[in-house]
Protein backbone atom coordinates (compact mmCIF):
# COMPACT_ATOMS: atom_id res chain seq x y z
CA UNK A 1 0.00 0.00 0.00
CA UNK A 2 1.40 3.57 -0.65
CA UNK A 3 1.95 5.43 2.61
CA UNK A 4 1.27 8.45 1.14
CA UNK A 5 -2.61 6.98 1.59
CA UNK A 6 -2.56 8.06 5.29
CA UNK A 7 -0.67 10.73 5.49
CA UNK A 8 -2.75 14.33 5.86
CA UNK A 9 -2.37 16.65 3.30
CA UNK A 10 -0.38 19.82 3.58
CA UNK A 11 -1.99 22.84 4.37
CA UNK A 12 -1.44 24.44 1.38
CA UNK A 13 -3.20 21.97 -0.25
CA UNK A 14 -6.56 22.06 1.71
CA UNK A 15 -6.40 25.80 0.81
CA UNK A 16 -6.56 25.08 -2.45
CA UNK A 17 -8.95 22.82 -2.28
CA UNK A 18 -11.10 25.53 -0.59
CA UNK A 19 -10.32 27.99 -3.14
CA UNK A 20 -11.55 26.18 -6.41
CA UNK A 21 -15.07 27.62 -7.52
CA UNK A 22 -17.60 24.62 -7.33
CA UNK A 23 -17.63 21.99 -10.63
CA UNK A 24 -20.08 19.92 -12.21
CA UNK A 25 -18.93 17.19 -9.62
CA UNK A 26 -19.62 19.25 -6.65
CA UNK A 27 -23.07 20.53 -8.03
CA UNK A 28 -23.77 16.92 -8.20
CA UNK A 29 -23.22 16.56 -4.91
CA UNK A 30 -25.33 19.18 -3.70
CA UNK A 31 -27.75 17.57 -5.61
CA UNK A 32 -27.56 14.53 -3.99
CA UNK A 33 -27.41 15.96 -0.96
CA UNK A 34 -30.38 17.87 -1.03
CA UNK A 35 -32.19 15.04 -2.39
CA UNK A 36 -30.81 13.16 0.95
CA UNK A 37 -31.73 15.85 3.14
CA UNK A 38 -35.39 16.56 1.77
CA UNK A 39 -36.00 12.77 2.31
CA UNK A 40 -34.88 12.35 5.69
CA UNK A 41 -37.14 15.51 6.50
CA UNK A 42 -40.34 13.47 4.81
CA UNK A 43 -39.42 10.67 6.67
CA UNK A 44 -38.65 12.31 10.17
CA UNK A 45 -41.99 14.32 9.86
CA UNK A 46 -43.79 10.90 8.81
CA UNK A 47 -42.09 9.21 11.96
CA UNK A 48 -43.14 12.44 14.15
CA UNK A 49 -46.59 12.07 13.48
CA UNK A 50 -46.66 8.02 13.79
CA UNK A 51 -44.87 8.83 17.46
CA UNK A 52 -46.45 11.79 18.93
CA UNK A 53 -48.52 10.45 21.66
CA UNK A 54 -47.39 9.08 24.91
CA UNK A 55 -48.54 7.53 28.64
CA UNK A 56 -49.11 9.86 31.01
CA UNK A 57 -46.92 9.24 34.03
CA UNK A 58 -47.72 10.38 37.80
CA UNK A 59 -45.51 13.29 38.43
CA UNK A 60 -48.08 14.58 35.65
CA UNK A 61 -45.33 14.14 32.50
CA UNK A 62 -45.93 12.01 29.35
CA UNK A 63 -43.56 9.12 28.38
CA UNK A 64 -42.93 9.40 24.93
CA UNK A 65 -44.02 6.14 22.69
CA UNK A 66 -40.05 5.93 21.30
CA UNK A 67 -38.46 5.43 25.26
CA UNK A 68 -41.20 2.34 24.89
CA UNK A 69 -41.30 -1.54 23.96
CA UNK A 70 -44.72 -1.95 22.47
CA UNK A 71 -46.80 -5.11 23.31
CA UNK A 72 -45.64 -7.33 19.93
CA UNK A 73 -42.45 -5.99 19.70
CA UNK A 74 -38.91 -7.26 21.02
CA UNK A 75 -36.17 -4.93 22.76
CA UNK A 76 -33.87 -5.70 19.80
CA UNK A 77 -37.24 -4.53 17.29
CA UNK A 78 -38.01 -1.71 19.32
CA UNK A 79 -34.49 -0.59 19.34
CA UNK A 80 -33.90 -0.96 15.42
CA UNK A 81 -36.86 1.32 14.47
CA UNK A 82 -36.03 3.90 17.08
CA UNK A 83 -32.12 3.69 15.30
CA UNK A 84 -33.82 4.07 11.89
CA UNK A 85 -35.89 7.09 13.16
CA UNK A 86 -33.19 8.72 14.84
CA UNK A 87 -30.72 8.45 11.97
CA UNK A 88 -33.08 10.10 9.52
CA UNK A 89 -33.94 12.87 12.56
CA UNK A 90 -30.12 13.48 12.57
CA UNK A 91 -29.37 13.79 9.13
CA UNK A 92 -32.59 16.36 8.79
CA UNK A 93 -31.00 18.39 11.84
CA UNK A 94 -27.21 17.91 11.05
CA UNK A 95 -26.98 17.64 7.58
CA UNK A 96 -27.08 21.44 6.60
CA UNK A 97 -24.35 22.21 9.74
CA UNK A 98 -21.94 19.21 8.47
CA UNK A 99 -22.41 20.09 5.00
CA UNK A 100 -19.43 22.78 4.85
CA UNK A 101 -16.70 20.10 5.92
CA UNK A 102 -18.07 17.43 3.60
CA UNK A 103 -17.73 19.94 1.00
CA UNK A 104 -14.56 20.96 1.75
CA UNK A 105 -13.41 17.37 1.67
CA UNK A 106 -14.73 16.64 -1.41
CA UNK A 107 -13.18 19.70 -3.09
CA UNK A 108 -9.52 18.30 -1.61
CA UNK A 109 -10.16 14.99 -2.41
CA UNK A 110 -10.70 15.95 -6.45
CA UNK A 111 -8.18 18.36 -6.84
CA UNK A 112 -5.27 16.23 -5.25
CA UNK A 113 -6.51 13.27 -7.42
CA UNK A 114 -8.18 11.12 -5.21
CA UNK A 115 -9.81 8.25 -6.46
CA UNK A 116 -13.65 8.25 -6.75
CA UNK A 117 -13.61 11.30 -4.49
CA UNK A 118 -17.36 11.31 -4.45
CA UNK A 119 -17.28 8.12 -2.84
CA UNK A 120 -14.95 9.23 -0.05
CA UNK A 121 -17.13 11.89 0.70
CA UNK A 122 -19.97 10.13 0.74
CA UNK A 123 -17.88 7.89 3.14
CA UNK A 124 -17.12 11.12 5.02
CA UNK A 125 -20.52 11.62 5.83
CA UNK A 126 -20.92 8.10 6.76
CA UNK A 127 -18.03 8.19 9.77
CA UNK A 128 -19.93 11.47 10.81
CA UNK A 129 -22.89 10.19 10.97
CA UNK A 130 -22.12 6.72 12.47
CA UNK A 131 -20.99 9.02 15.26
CA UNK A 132 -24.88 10.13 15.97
CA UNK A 133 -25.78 6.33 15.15
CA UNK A 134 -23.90 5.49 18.63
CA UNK A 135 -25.01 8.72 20.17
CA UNK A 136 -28.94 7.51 19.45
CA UNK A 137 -27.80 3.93 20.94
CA UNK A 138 -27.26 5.07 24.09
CA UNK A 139 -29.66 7.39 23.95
CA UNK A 140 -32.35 4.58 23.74
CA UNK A 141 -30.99 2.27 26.39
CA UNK A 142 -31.20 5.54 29.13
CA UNK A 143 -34.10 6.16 27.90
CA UNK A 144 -35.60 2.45 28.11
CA UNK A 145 -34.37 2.38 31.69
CA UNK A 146 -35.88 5.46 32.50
CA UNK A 147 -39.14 3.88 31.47
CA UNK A 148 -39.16 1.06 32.66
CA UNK A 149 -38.33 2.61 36.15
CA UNK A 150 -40.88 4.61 36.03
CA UNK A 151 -43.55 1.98 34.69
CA UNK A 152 -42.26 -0.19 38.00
CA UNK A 153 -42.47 2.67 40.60
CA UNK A 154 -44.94 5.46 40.98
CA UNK A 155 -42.99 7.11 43.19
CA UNK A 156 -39.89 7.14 41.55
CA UNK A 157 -41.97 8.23 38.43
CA UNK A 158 -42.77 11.34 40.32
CA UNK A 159 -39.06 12.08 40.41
CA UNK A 160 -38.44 12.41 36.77
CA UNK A 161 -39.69 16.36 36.51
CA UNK A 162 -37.03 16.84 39.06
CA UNK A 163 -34.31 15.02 36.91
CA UNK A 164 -35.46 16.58 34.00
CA UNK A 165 -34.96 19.65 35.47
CA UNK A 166 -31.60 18.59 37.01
CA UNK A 167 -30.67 17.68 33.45
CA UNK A 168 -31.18 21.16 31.78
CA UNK A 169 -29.13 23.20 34.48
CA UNK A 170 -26.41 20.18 33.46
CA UNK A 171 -26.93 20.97 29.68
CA UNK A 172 -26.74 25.13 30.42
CA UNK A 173 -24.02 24.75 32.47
CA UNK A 174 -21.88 22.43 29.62
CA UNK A 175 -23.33 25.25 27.11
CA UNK A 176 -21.37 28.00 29.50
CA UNK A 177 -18.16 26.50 29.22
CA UNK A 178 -14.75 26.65 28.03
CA UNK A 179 -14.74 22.83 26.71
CA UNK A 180 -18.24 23.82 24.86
CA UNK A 181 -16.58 26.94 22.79
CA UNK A 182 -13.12 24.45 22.03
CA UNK A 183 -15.50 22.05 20.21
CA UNK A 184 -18.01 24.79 18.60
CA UNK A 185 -14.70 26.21 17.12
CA UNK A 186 -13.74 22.70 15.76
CA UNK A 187 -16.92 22.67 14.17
CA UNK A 188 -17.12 26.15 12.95
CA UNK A 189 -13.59 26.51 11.13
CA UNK A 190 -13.66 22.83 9.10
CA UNK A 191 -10.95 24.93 7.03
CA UNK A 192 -8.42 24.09 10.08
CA UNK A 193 -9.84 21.12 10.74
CA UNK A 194 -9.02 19.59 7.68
CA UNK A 195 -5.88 20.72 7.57
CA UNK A 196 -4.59 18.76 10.65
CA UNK A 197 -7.18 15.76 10.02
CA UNK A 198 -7.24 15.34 6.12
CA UNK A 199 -6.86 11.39 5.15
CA UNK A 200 -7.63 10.12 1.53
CA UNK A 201 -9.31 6.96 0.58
CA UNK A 202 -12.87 5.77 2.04
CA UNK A 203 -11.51 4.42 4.93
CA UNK A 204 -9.35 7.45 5.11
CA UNK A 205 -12.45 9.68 5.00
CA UNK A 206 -14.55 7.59 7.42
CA UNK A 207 -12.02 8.65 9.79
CA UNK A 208 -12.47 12.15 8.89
CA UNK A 209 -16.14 12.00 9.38
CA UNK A 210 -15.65 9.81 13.37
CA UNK A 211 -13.40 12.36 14.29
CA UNK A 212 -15.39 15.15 13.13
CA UNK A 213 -18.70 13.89 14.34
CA UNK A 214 -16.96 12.89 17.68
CA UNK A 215 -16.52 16.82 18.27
CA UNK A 216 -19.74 17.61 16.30
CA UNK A 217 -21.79 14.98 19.21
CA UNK A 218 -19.65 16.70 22.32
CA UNK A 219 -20.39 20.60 21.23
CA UNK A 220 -24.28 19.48 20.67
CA UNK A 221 -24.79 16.53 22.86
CA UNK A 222 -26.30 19.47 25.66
CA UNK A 223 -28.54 20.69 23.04
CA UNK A 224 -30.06 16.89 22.37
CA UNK A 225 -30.71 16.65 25.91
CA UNK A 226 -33.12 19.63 25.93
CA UNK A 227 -34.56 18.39 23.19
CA UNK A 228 -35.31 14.89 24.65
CA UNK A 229 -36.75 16.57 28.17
CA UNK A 230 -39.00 19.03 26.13
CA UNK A 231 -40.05 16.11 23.75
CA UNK A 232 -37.83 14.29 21.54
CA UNK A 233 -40.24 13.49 18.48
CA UNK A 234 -42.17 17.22 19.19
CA UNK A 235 -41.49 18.83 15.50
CA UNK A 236 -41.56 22.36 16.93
CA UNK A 237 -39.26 21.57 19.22
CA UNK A 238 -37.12 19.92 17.02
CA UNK A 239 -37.28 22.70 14.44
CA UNK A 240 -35.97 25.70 17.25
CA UNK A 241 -32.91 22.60 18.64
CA UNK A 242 -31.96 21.98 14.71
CA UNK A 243 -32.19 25.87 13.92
CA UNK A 244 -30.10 26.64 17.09
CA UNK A 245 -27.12 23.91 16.11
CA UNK A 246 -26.98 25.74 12.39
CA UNK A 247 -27.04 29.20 14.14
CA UNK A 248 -23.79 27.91 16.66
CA UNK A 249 -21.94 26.82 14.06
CA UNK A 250 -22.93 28.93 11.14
CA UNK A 251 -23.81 32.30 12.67
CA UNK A 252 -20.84 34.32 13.49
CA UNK A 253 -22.59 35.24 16.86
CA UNK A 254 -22.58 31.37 17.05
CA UNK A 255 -20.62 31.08 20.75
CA UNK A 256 -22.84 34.24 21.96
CA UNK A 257 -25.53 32.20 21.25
CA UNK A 258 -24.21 29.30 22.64
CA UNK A 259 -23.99 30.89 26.06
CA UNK A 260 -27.48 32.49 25.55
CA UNK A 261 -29.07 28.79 24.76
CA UNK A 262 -27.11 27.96 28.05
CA UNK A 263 -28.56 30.69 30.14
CA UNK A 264 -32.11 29.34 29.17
CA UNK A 265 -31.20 26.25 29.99
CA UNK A 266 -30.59 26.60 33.65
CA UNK A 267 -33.30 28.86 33.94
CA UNK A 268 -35.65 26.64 32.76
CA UNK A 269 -34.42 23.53 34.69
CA UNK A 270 -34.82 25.87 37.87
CA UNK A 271 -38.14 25.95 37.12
CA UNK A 272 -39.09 22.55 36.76
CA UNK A 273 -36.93 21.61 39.90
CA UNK A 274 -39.21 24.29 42.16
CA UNK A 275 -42.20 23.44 40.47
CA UNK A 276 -41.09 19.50 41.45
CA UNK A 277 -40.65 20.31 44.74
């Protein structure tokens, strides 16, 4: 194998990859990815409506139908759909924030003569969002637990507003700090990132995308808890956590809102603590 396979690519290199004007290759890929995106919107709004009701739970808080096993269905079953659902949720959230570093990739992987540099982007996006794929997996198993807990136990049942609320002072307080603006600048300036983390071939690329979706899930991971307490299939609510991500990374007053969404956060989970208690 030529070593040159895994080595990164100079610098000046990714700047030139970032300074070509788009090509009939790259239009093609915004094509595709539109296509991609628009799909796994249909699909997450189909999946919304299919899984907006719940059980309402003493402590007076509904337990959303995707934390649940169904009569009929297995763990393993149950599991699989909520992976399929959640996958298509976080390419209609992520996609349009991620979108700038695939792009960039692909334009480096072209014009240093890759081969089948479409391909390696595509399995660019794949590491990134294989990432989310393990994110969701443990999502689902805390999730389970919680409900089943709570099916078990009235009274501990009547403890989840409180943990809820404990949970969004946890999220603020990660949104407020220093480790939360490192990753949000990974994620804004894929420019830099690239040029320390470049790698050419698929599996070369699937690395890319694992390392940047690792940073991607730790600057965001806060904002997909307040999305699960406030309602994890709820479309509006998914439509103001999506729109907030793209803002952080895309906005230049991304880390002042970053600190505002964290501000909210606390606020709001001292409120559901005192009105818990």
């Amino acid at each position: 194998m030529d070593a040159s396979q895994d080595s990164p690519a100079p610098q000046n290199t990714i700047k030139l990859g970032a300074g070509f004007p788009a090509d009939h290759a790259e239009k093609l890929a915004r094509a595709i990815v539109f296509l991609v995106f628009l799909l796994s919107v249909t699909y997450t709004l189909h999946a919304a409506h299919g899984m907006s009701g719940g059980m309402k739970m003493p402590g007076g808080w509904i337990m959303p139908m995707m934390w649940m096993v169904m009569p009929g269905h297995t763990v393993a079953g149950s599991a699989f759909l909520f992976l399929v659902v959640w996958e298509a949720m976080m390419v209609a959230m992520m996609l349009p924030s991620a979108w700038p570093m695939l792009q960039l990739y692909g334009r480096v992987a072209r014009h240093t003569g890759q081969g089948r540099p479409t391909v390696n982007t595509i399995s660019a996006g794949a590491g990134y969002f294989a990432v989310w794929g393990i994110f969701g997996a443990i999502a689902f198993a805390i999730g389970l637990e919680i409900s089943s807990v709570a099916m078990a136990s009235p009274r501990l049942s009547r403890e989840i507003p409180a943990a809820a609320g404990v949970s969004l002072v946890l999220a603020g307080l990660w949104q407020l700090s220093p480790l939360k603006q490192v990753c949000l600048k990974h994620c804004r300036e894929p420019l830099m990132f690239l040029a320390h983390a470049y790698k050419p071939g698929a599996w070369g690329a699937f690395r890319v995308g694992l390392h940047h979706g690792a940073f991607c899930a730790a600057c965001c991971w806060a904002l997909m808890v307040i999305q699960m307490v406030l309602g994890v299939m709820n479309l509006t609510v998914m439509i103001v956590v999506a729109t907030m991500i793209a803002a952080e990374k895309l906005w230049k007053r991304g880390p002042f809102l970053a600190r505002a969404i964290g501000l909210s956060s606390i606020a709001a989970g001292v409120f559901l603590l005192a009105r818990s208690i």
